[in-house]
PDB file of N, CA and C in Angstrom:
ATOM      1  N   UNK A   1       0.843   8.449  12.258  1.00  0.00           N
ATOM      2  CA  UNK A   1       0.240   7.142  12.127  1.00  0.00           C
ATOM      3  C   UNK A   1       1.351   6.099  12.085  1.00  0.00           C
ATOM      4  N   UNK A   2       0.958   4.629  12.662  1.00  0.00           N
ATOM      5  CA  UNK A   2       1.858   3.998  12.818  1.00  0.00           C
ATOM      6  C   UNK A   2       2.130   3.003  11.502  1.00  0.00           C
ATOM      7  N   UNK A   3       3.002   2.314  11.596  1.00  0.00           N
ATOM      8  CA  UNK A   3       3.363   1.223  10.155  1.00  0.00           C
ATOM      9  C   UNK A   3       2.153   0.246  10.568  1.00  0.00           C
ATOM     10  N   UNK A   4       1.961  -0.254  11.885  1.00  0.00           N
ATOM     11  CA  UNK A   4       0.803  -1.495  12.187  1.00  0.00           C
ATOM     12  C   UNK A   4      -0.390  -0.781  11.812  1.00  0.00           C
ATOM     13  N   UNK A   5      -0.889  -0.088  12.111  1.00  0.00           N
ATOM     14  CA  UNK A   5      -2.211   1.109  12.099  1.00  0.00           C
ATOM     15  C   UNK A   5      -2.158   0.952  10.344  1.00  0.00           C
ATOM     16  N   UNK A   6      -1.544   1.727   9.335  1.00  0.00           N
ATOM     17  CA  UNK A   6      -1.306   1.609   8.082  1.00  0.00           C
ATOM     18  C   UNK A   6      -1.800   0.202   7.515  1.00  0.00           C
ATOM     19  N   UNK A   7      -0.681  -0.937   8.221  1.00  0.00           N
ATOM     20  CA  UNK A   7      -1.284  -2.484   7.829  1.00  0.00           C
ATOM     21  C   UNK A   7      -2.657  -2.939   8.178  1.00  0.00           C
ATOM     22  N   UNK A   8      -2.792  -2.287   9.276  1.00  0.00           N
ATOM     23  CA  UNK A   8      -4.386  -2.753   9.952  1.00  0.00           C
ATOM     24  C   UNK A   8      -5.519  -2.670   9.197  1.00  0.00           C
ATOM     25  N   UNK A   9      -5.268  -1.188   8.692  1.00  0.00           N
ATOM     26  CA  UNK A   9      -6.880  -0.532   7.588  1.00  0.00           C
ATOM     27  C   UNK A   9      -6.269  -0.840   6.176  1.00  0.00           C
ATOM     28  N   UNK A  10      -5.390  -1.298   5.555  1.00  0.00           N
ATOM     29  CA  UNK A  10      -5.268  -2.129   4.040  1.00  0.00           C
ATOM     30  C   UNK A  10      -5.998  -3.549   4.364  1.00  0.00           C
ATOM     31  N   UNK A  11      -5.228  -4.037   5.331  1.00  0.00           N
ATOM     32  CA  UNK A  11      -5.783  -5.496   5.251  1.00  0.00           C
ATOM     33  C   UNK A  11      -7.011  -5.815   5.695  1.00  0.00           C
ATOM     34  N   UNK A  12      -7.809  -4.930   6.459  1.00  0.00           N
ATOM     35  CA  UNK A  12      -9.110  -4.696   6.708  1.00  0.00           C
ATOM     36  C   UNK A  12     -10.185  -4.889   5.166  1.00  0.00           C
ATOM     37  N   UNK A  13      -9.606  -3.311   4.896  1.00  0.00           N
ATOM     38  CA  UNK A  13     -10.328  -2.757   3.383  1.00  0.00           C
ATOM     39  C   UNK A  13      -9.719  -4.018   2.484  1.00  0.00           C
ATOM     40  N   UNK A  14      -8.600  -4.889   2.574  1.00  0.00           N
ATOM     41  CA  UNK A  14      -8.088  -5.932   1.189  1.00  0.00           C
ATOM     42  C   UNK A  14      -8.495  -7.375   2.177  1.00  0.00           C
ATOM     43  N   UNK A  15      -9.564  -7.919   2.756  1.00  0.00           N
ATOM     44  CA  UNK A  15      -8.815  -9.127   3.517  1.00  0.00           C
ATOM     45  C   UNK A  15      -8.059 -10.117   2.329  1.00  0.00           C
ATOM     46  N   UNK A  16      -7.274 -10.519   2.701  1.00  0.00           N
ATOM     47  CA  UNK A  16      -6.220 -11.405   2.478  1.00  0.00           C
ATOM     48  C   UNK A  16      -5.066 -10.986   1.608  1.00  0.00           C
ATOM     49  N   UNK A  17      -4.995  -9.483   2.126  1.00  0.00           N
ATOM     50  CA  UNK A  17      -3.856  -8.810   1.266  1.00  0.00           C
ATOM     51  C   UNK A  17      -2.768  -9.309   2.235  1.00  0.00           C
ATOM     52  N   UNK A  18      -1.151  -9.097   1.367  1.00  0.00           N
ATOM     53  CA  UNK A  18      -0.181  -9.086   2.157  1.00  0.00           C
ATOM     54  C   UNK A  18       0.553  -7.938   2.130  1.00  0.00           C
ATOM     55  N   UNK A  19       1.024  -7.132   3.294  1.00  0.00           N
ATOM     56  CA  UNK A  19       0.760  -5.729   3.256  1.00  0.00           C
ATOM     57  C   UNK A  19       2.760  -5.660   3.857  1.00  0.00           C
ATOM     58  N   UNK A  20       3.513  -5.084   2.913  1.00  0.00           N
ATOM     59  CA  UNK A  20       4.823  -4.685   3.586  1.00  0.00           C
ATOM     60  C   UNK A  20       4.835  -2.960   4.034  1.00  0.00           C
ATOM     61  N   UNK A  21       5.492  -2.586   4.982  1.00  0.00           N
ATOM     62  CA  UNK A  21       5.610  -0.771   5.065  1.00  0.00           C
ATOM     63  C   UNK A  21       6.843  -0.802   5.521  1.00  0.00           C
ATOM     64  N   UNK A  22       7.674   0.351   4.795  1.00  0.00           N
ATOM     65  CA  UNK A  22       8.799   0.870   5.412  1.00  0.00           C
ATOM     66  C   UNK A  22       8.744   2.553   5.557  1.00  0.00           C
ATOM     67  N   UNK A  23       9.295   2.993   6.630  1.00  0.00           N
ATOM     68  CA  UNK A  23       9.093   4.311   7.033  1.00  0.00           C
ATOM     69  C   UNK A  23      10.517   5.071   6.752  1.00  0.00           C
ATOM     70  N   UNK A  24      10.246   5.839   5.308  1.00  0.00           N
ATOM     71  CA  UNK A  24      11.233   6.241   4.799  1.00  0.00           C
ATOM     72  C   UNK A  24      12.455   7.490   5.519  1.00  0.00           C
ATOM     73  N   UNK A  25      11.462   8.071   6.148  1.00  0.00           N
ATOM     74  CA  UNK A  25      12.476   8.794   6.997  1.00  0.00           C
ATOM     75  C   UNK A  25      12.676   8.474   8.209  1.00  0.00           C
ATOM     76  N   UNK A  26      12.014   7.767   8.787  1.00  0.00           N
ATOM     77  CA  UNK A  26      12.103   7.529  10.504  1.00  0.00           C
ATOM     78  C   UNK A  26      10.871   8.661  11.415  1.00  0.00           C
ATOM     79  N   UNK A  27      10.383   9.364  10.541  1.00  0.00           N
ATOM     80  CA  UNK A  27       9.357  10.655  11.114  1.00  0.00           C
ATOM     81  C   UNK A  27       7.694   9.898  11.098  1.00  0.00           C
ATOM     82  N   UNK A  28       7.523   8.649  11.018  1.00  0.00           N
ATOM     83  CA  UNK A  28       6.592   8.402  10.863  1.00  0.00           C
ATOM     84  C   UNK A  28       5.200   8.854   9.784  1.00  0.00           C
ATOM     85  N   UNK A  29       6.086   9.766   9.043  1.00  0.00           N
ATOM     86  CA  UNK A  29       4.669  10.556   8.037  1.00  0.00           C
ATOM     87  C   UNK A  29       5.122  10.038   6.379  1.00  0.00           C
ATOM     88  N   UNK A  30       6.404   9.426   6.025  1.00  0.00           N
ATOM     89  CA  UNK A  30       6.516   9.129   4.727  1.00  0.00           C
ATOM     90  C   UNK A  30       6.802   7.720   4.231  1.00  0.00           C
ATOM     91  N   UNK A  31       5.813   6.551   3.719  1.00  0.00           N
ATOM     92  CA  UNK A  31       5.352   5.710   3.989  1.00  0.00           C
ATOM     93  C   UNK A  31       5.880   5.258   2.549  1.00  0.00           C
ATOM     94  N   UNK A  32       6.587   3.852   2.420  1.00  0.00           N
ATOM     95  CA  UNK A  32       6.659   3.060   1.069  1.00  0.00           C
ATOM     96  C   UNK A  32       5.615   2.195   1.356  1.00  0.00           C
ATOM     97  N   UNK A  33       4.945   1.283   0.864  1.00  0.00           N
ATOM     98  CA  UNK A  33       3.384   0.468   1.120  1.00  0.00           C
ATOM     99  C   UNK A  33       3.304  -0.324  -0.132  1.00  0.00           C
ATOM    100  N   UNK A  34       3.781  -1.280  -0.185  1.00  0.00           N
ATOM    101  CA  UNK A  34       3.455  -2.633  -0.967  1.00  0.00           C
ATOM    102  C   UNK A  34       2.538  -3.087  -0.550  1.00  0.00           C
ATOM    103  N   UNK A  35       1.366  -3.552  -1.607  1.00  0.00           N
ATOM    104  CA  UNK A  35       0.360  -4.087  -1.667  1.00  0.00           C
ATOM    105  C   UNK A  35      -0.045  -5.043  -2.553  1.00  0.00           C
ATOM    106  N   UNK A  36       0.036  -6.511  -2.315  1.00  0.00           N
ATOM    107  CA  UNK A  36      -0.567  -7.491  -3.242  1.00  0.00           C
ATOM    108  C   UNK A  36      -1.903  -7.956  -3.142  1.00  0.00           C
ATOM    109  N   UNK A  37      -2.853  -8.021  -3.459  1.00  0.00           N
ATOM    110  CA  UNK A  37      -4.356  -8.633  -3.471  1.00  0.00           C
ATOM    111  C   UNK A  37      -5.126  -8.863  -4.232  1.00  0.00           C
ATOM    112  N   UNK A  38      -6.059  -9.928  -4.656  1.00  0.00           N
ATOM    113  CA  UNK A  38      -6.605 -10.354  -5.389  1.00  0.00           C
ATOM    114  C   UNK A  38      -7.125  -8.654  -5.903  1.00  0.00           C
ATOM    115  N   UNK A  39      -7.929  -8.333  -4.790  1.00  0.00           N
ATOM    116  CA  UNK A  39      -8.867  -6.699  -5.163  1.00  0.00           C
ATOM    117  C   UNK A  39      -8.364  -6.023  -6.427  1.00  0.00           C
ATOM    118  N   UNK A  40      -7.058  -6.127  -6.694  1.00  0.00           N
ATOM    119  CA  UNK A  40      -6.980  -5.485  -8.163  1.00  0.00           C
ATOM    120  C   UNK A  40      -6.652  -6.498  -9.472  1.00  0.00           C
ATOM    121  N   UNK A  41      -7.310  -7.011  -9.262  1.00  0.00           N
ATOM    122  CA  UNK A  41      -7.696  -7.949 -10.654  1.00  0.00           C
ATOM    123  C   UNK A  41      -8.061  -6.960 -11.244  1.00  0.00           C
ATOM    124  N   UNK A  42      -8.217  -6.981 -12.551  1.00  0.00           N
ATOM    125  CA  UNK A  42      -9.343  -6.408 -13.483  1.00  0.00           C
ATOM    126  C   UNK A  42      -8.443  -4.746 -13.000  1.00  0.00           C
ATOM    127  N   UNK A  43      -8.010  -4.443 -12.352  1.00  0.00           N
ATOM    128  CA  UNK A  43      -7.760  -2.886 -12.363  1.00  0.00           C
ATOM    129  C   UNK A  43      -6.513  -1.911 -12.495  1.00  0.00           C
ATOM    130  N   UNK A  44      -6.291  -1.257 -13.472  1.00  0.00           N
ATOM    131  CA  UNK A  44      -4.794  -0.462 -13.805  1.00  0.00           C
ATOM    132  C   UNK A  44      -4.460   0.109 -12.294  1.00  0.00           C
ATOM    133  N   UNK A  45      -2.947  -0.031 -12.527  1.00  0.00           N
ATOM    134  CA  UNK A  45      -2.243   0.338 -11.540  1.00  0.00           C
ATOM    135  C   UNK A  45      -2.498   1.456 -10.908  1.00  0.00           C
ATOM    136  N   UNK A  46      -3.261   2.941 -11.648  1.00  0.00           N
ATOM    137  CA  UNK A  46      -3.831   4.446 -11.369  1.00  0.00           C
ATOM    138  C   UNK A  46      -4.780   4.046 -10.456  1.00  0.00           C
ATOM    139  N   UNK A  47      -6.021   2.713 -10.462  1.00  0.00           N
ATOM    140  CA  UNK A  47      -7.076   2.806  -9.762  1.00  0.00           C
ATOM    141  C   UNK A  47      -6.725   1.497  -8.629  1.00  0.00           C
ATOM    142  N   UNK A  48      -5.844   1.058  -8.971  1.00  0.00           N
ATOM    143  CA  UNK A  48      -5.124   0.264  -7.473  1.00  0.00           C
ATOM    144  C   UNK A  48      -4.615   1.511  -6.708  1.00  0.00           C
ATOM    145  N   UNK A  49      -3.853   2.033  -7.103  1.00  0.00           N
ATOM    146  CA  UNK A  49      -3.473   3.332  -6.410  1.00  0.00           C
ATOM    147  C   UNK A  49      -4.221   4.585  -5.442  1.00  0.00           C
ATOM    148  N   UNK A  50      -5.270   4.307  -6.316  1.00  0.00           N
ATOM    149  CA  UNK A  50      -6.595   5.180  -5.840  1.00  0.00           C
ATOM    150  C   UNK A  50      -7.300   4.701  -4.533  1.00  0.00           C
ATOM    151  N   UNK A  51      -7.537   3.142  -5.270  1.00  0.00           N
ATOM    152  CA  UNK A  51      -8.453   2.473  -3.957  1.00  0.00           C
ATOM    153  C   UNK A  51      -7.498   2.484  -2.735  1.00  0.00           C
ATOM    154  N   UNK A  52      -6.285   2.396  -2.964  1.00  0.00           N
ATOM    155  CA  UNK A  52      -5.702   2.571  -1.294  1.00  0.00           C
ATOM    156  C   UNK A  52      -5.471   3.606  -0.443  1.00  0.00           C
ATOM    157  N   UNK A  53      -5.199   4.626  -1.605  1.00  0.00           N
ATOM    158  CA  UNK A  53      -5.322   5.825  -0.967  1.00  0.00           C
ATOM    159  C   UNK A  53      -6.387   6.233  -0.646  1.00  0.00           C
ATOM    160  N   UNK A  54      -7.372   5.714  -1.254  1.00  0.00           N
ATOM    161  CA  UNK A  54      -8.982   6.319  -0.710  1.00  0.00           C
ATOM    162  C   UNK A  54      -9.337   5.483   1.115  1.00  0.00           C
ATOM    163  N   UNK A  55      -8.532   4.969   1.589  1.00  0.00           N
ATOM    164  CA  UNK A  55      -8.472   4.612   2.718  1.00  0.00           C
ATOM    165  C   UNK A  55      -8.045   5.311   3.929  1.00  0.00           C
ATOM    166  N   UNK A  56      -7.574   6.427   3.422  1.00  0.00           N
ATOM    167  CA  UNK A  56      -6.373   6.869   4.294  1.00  0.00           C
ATOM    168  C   UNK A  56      -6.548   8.837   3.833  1.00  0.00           C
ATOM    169  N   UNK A  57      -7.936   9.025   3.175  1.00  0.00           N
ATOM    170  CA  UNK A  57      -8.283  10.309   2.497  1.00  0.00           C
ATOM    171  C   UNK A  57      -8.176  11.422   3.657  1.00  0.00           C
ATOM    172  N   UNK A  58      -8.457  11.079   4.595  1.00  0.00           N
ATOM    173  CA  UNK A  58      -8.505  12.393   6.034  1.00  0.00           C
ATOM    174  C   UNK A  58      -6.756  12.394   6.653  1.00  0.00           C
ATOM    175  N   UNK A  59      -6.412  11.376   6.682  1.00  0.00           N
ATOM    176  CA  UNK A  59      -4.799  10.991   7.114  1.00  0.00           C
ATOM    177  C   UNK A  59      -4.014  12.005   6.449  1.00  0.00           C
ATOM    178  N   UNK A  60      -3.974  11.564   5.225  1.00  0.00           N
ATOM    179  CA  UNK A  60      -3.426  12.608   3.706  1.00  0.00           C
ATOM    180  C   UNK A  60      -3.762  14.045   4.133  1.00  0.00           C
ATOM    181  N   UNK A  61      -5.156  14.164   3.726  1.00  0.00           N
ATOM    182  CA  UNK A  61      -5.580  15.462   4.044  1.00  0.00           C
ATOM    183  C   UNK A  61      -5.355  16.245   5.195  1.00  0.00           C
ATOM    184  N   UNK A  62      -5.176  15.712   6.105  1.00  0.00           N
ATOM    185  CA  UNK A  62      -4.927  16.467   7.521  1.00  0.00           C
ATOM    186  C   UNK A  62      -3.390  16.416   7.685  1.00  0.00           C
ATOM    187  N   UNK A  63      -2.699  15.955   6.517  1.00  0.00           N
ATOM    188  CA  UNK A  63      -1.028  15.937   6.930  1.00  0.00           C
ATOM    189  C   UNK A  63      -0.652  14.677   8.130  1.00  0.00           C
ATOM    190  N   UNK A  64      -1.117  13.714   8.457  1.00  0.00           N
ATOM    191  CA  UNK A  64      -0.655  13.247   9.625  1.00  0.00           C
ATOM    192  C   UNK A  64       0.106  11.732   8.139  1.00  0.00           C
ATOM    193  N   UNK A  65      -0.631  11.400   7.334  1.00  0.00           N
ATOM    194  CA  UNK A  65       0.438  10.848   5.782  1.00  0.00           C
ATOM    195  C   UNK A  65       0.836  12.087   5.433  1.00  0.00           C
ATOM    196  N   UNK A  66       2.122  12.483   5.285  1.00  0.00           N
ATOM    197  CA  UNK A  66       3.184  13.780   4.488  1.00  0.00           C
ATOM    198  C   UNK A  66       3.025  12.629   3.223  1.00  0.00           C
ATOM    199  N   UNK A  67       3.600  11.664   3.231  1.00  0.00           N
ATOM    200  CA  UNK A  67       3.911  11.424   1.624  1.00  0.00           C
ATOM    201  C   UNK A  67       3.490   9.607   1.535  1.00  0.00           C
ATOM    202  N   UNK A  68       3.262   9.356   0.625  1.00  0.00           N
ATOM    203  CA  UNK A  68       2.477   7.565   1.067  1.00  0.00           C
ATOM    204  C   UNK A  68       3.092   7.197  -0.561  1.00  0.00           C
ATOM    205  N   UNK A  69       4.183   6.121  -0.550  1.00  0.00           N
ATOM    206  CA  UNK A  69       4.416   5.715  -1.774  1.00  0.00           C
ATOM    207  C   UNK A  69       3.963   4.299  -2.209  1.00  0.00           C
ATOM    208  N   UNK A  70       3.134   4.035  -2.801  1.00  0.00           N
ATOM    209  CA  UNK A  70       2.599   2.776  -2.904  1.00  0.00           C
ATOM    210  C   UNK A  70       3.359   1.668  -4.265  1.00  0.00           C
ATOM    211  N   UNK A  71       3.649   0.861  -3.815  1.00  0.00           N
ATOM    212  CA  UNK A  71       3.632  -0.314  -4.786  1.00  0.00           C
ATOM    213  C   UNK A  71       2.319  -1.427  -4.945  1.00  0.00           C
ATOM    214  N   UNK A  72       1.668  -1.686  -5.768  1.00  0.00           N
ATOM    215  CA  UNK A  72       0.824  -2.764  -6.313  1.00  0.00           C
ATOM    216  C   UNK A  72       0.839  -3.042  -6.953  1.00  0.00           C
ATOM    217  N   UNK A  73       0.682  -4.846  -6.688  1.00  0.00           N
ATOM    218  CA  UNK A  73       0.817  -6.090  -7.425  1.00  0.00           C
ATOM    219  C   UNK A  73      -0.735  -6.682  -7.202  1.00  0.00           C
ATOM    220  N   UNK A  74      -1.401  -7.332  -8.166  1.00  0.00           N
ATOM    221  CA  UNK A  74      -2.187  -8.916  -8.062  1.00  0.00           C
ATOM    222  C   UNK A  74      -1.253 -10.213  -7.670  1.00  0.00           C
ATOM    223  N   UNK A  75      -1.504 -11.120  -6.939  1.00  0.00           N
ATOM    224  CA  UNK A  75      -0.743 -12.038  -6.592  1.00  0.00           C
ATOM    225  C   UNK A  75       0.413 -12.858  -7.998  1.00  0.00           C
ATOM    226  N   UNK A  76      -0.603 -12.690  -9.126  1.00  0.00           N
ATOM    227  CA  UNK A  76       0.049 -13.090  -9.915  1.00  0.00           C
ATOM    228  C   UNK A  76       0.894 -12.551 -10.617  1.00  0.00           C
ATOM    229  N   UNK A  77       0.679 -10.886 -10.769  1.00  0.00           N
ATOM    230  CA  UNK A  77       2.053  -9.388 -10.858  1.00  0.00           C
ATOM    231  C   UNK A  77       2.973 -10.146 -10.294  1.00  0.00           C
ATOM    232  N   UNK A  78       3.023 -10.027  -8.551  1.00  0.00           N
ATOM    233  CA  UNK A  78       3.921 -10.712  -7.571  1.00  0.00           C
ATOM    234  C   UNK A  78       4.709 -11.558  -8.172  1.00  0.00           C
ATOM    235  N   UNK A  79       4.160 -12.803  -8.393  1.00  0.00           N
ATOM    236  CA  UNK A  79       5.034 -13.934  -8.648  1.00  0.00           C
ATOM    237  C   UNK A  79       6.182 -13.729  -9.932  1.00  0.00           C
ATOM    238  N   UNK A  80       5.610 -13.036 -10.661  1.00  0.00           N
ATOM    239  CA  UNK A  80       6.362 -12.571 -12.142  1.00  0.00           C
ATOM    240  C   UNK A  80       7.042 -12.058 -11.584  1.00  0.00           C
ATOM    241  N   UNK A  81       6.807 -10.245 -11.393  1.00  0.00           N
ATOM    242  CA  UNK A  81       7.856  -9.463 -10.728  1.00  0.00           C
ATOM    243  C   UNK A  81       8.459  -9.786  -9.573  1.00  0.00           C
ATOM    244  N   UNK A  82       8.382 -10.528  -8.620  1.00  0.00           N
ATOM    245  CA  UNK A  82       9.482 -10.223  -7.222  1.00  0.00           C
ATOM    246  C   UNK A  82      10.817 -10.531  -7.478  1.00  0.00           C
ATOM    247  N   UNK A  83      11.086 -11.943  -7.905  1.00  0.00           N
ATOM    248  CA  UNK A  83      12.696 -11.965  -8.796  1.00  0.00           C
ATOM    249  C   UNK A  83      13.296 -10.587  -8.465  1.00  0.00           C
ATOM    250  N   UNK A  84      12.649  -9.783  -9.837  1.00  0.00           N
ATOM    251  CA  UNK A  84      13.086  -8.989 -10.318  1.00  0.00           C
ATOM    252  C   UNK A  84      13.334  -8.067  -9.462  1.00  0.00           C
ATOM    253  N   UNK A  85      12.129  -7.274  -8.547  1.00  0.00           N
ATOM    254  CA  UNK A  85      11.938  -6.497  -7.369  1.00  0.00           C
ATOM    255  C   UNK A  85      13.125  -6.769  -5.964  1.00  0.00           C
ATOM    256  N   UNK A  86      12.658  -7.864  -5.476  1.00  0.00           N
ATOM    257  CA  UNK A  86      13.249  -8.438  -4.364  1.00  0.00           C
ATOM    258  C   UNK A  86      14.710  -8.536  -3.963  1.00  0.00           C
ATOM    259  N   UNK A  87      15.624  -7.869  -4.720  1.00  0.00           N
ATOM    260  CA  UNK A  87      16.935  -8.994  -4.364  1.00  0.00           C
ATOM    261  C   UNK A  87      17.889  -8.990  -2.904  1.00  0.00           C
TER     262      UNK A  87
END
């Protein structure tokens, strides 16, 4: 699966998420995936985690994601943490 394909079905399933991917080995199957969006208001980081991976459940399962590492923020996480994150 591709890094655009990856961005395509977050920002689909989040509209108005802002979606970064880096492809940790170059093999296309092990995925870092920052995710900021309103959608996890109200929700611990375990079930932000969940809802994105529940996007991508046959991908995972069939091996074509080997490994998917997610970061999530709420826009307002973001603004606090990136400083810190970003340098």
């Amino acid at each position: 699966m591709k890094a655009d394909q990856i961005k395509a079905v977050i920002e689909q399933k989040l509209p108005g998420s802002k979606v970064s991917i880096r492809d940790l080995t170059g093999t296309a199957d092990h995925w870092e995936v920052w995710v900021i969006s309103e959608a996890f208001q109200g929700k611990g980081m375990l079930e932000q985690h969940r809802l994105v991976k529940s996007f991508f459940e046959q991908d995972i399962a069939s091996g074509v994601l080997h490994a998917f590492s997610l970061k999530t923020f709420t826009p307002e996480d973001w603004a606090k943490r990136a400083p810190q994150l970003v340098k």
